[in-house]
C-alpha atoms as a PDB file:
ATOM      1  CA  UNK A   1      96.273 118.589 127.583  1.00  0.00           C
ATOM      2  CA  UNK A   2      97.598 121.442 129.963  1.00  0.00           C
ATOM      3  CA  UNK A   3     101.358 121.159 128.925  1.00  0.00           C
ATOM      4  CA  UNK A   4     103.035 119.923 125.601  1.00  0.00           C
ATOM      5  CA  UNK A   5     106.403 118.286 125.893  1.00  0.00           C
ATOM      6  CA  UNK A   6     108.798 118.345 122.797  1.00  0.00           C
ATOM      7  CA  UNK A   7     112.034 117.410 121.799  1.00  0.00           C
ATOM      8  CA  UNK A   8     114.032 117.759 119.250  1.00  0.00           C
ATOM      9  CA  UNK A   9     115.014 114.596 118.768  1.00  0.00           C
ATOM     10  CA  UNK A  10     113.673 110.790 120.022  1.00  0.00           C
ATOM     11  CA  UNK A  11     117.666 110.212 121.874  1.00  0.00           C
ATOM     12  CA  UNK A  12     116.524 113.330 124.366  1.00  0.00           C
ATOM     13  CA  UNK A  13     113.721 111.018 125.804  1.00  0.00           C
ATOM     14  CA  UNK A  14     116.086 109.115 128.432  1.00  0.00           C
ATOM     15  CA  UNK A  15     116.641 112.265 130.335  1.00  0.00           C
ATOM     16  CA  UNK A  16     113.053 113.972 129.654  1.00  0.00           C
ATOM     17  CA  UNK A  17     111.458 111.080 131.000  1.00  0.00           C
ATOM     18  CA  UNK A  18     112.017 112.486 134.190  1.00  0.00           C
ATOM     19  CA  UNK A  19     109.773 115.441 133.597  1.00  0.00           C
ATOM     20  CA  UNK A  20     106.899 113.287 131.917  1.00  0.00           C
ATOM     21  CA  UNK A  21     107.298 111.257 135.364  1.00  0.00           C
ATOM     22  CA  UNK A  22     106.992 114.440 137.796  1.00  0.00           C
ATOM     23  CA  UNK A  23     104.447 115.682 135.822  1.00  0.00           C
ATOM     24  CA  UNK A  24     102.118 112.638 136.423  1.00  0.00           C
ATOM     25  CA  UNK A  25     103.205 112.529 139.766  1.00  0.00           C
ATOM     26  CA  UNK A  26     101.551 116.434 139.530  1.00  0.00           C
ATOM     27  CA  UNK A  27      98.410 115.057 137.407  1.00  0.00           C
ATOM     28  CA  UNK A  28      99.309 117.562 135.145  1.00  0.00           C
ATOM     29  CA  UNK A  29      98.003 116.428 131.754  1.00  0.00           C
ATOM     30  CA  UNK A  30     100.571 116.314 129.068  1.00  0.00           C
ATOM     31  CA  UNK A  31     101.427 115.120 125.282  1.00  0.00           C
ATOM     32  CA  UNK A  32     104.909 113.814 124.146  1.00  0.00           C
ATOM     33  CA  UNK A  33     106.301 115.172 120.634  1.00  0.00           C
ATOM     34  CA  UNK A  34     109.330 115.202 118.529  1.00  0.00           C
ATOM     35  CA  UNK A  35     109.964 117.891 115.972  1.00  0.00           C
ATOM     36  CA  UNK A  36     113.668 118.412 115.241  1.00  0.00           C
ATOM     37  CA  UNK A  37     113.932 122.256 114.766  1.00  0.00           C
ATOM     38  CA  UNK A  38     116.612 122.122 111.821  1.00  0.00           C
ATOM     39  CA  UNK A  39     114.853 118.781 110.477  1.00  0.00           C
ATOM     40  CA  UNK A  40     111.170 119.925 110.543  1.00  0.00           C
ATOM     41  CA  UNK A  41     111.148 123.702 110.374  1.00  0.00           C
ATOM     42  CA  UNK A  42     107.285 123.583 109.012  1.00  0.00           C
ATOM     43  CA  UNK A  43     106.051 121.469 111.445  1.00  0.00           C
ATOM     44  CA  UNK A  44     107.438 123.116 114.085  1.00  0.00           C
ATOM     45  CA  UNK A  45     106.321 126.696 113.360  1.00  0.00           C
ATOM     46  CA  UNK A  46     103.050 124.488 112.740  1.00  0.00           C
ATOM     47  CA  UNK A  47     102.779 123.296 116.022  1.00  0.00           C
ATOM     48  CA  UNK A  48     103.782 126.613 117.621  1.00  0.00           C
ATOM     49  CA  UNK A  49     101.194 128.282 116.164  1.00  0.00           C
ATOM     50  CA  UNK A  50      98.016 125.952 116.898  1.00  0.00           C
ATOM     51  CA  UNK A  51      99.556 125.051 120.644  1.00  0.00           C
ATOM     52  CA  UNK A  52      96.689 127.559 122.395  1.00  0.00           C
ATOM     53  CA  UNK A  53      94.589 126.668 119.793  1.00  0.00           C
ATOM     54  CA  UNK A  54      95.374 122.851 121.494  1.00  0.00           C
ATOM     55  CA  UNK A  55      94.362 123.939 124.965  1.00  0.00           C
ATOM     56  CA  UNK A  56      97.741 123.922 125.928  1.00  0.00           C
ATOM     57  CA  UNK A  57      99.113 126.181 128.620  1.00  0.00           C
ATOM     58  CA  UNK A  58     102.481 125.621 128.787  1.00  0.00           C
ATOM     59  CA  UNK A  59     105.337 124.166 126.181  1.00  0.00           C
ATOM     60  CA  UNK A  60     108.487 122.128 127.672  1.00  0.00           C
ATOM     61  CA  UNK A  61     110.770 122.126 124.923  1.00  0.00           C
ATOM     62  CA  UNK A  62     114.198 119.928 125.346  1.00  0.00           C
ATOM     63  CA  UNK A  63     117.218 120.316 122.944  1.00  0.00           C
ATOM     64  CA  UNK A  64     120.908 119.835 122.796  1.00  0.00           C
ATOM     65  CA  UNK A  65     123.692 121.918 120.799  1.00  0.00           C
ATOM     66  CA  UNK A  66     122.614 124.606 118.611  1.00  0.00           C
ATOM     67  CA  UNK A  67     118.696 124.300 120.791  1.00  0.00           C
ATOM     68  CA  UNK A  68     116.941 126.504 118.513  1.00  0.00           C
ATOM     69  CA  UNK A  69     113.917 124.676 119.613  1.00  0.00           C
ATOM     70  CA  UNK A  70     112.343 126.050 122.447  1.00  0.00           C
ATOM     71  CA  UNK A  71     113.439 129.320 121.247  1.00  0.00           C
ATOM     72  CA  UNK A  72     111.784 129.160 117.629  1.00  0.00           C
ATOM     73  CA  UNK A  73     108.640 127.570 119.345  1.00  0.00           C
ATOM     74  CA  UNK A  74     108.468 131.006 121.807  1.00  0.00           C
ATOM     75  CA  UNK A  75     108.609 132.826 118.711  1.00  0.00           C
ATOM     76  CA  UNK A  76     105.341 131.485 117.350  1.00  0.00           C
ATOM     77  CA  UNK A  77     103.340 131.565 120.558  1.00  0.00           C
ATOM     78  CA  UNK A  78     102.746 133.375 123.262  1.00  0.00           C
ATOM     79  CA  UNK A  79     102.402 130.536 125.350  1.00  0.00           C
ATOM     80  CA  UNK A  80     105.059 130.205 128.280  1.00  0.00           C
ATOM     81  CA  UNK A  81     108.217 127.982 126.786  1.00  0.00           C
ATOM     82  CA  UNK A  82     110.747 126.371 129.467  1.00  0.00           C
ATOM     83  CA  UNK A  83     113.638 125.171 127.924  1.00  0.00           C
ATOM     84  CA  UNK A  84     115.574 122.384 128.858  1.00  0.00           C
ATOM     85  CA  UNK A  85     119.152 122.205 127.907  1.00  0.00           C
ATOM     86  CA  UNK A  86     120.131 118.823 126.862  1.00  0.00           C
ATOM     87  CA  UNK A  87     123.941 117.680 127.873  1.00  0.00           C
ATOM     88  CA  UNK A  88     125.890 117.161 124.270  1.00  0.00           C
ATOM     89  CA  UNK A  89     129.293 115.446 124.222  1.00  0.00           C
ATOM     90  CA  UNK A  90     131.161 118.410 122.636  1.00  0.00           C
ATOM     91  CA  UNK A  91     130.136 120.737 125.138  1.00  0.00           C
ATOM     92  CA  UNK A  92     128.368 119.190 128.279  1.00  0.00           C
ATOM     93  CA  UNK A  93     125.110 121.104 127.182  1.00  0.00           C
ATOM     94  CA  UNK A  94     126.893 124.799 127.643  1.00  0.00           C
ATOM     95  CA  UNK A  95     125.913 125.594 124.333  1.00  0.00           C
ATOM     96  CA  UNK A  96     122.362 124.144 124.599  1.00  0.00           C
ATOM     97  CA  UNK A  97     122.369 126.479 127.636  1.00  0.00           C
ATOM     98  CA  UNK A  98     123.737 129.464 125.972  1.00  0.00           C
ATOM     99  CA  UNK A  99     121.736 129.339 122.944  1.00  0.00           C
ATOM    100  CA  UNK A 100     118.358 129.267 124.725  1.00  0.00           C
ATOM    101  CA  UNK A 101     119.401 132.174 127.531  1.00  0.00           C
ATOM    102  CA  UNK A 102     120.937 134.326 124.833  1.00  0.00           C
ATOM    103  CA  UNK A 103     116.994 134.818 123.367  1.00  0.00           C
ATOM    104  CA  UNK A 104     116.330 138.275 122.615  1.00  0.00           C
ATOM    105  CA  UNK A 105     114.114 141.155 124.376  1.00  0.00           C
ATOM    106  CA  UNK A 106     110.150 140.051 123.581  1.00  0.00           C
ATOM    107  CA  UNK A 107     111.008 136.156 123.144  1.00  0.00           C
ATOM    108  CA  UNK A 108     111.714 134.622 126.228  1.00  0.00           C
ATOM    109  CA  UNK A 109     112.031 131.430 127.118  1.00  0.00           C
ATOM    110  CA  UNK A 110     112.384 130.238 130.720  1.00  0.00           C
ATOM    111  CA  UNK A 111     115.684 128.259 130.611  1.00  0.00           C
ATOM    112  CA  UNK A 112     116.236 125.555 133.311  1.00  0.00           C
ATOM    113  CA  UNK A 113     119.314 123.707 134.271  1.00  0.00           C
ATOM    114  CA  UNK A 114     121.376 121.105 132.438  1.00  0.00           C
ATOM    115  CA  UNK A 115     120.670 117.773 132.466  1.00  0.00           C
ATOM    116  CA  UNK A 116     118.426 115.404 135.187  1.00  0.00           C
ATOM    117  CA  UNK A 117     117.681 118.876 137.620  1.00  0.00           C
ATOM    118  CA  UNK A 118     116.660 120.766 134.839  1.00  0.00           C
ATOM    119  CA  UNK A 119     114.329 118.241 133.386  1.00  0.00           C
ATOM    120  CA  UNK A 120     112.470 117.970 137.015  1.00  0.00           C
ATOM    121  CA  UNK A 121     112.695 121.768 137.144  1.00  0.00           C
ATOM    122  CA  UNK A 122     111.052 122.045 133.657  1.00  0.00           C
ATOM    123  CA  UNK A 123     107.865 119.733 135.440  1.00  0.00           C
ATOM    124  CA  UNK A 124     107.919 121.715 138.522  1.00  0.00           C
ATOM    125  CA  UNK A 125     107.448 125.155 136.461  1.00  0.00           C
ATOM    126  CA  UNK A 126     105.206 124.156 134.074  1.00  0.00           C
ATOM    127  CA  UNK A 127     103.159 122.558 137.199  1.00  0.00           C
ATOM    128  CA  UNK A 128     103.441 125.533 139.069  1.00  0.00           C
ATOM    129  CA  UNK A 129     102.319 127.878 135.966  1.00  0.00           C
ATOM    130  CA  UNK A 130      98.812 124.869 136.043  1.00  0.00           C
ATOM    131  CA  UNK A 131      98.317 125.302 139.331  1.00  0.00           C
ATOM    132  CA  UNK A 132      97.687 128.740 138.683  1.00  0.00           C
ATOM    133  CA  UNK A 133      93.618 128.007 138.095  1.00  0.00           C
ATOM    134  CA  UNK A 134      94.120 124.205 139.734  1.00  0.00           C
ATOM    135  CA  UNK A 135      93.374 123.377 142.746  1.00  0.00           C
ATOM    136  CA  UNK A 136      94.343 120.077 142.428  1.00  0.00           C
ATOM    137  CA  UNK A 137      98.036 120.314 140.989  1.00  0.00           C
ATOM    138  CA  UNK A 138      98.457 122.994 143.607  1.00  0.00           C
ATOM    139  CA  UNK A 139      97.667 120.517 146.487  1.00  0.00           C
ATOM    140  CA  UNK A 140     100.321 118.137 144.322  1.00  0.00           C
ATOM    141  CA  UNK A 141     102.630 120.291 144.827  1.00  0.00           C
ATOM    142  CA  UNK A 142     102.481 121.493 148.052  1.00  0.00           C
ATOM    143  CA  UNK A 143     102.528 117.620 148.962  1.00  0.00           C
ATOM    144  CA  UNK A 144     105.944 117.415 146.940  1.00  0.00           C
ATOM    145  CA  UNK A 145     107.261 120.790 148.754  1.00  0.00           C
ATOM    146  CA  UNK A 146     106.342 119.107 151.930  1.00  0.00           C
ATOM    147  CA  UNK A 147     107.568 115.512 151.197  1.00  0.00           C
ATOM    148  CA  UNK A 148     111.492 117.521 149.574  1.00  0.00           C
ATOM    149  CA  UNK A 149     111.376 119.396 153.590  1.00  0.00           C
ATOM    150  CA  UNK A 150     110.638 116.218 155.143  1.00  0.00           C
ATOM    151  CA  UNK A 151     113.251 114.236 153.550  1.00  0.00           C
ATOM    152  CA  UNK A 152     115.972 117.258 154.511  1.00  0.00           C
ATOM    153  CA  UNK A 153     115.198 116.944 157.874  1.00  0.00           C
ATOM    154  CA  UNK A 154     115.430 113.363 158.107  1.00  0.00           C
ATOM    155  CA  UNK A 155     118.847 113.485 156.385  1.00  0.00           C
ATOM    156  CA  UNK A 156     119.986 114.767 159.975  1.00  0.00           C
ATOM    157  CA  UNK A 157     119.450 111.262 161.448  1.00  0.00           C
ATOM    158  CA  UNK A 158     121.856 109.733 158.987  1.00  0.00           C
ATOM    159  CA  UNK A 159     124.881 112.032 160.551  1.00  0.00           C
ATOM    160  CA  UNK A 160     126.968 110.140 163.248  1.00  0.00           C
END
């Protein structure tokens, strides 16, 4: 598997089945996990740990409120981490957003946007980071860049 997707908990899957979708769409191989940072500290720092050992090459990590996730993964790889703020009720996701920018000097983790364009953007970077040595995913997305131009220019024929 070339990217690892985890979140902290199985009610983040609605909205990070949009990356799992544009990563197929990117035949960029992937694996779906849950590990709740606060709820399986163990496991997690497990899993962080053996992730290059996995033949992964990239970690999407999606998590709402305090997000230590993505952040606490970073710290026990050296594997790229893009985090993906989940929106909470109490705060919209600002403070999923907050917690994983505010990660300090020698831990980062890429943080993408709140919500449904961060969880493409997660897909897009972690594809981007593959197509690095891949041919193939590079082609993918050069097809999507392409396809996102077309569809702007077209948008002019539905002016009046």
């Amino acid at each position: 598997m070339d990217v690892a997707i985890v979140m902290g908990s199985i009610s983040d899957w609605p909205n990070i089945k949009q990356t799992a979708s544009l990563l197929e769409k990117f035949e960029v191989s992937f694996s779906t996990h849950v590990i709740s940072a606060h709820r399986m500290p163990d496991q997690l720092q497990e899993f962080g740990k053996q992730a290059k050992h996995e033949q992964y090459k990239v970690i999407i990590a999606a998590a709402g409120g305090a997000a230590h996730l993505p952040g606490m993964l970073a710290a026990n790889t050296t594997l790229p981490v893009v985090g993906i703020p989940v929106k909470t009720k109490a705060l919209n996701g600002m403070d999923s957003l907050l917690s994983m920018v505010q990660m300090p000097s020698g831990v980062p983790v890429a943080t993408v946007a709140i919500g449904d364009a961060g969880a493409k953007n997660a897909a897009i970077l972690a594809a981007q980071v593959i197509a690095l040595n891949n041919p193939k995913v590079e082609k993918s997305l050069e097809k999507f860049r392409n396809n996102q131009t077309q569809e702007a220019i077209n948008s002019n024929d539905k002016l009046e």
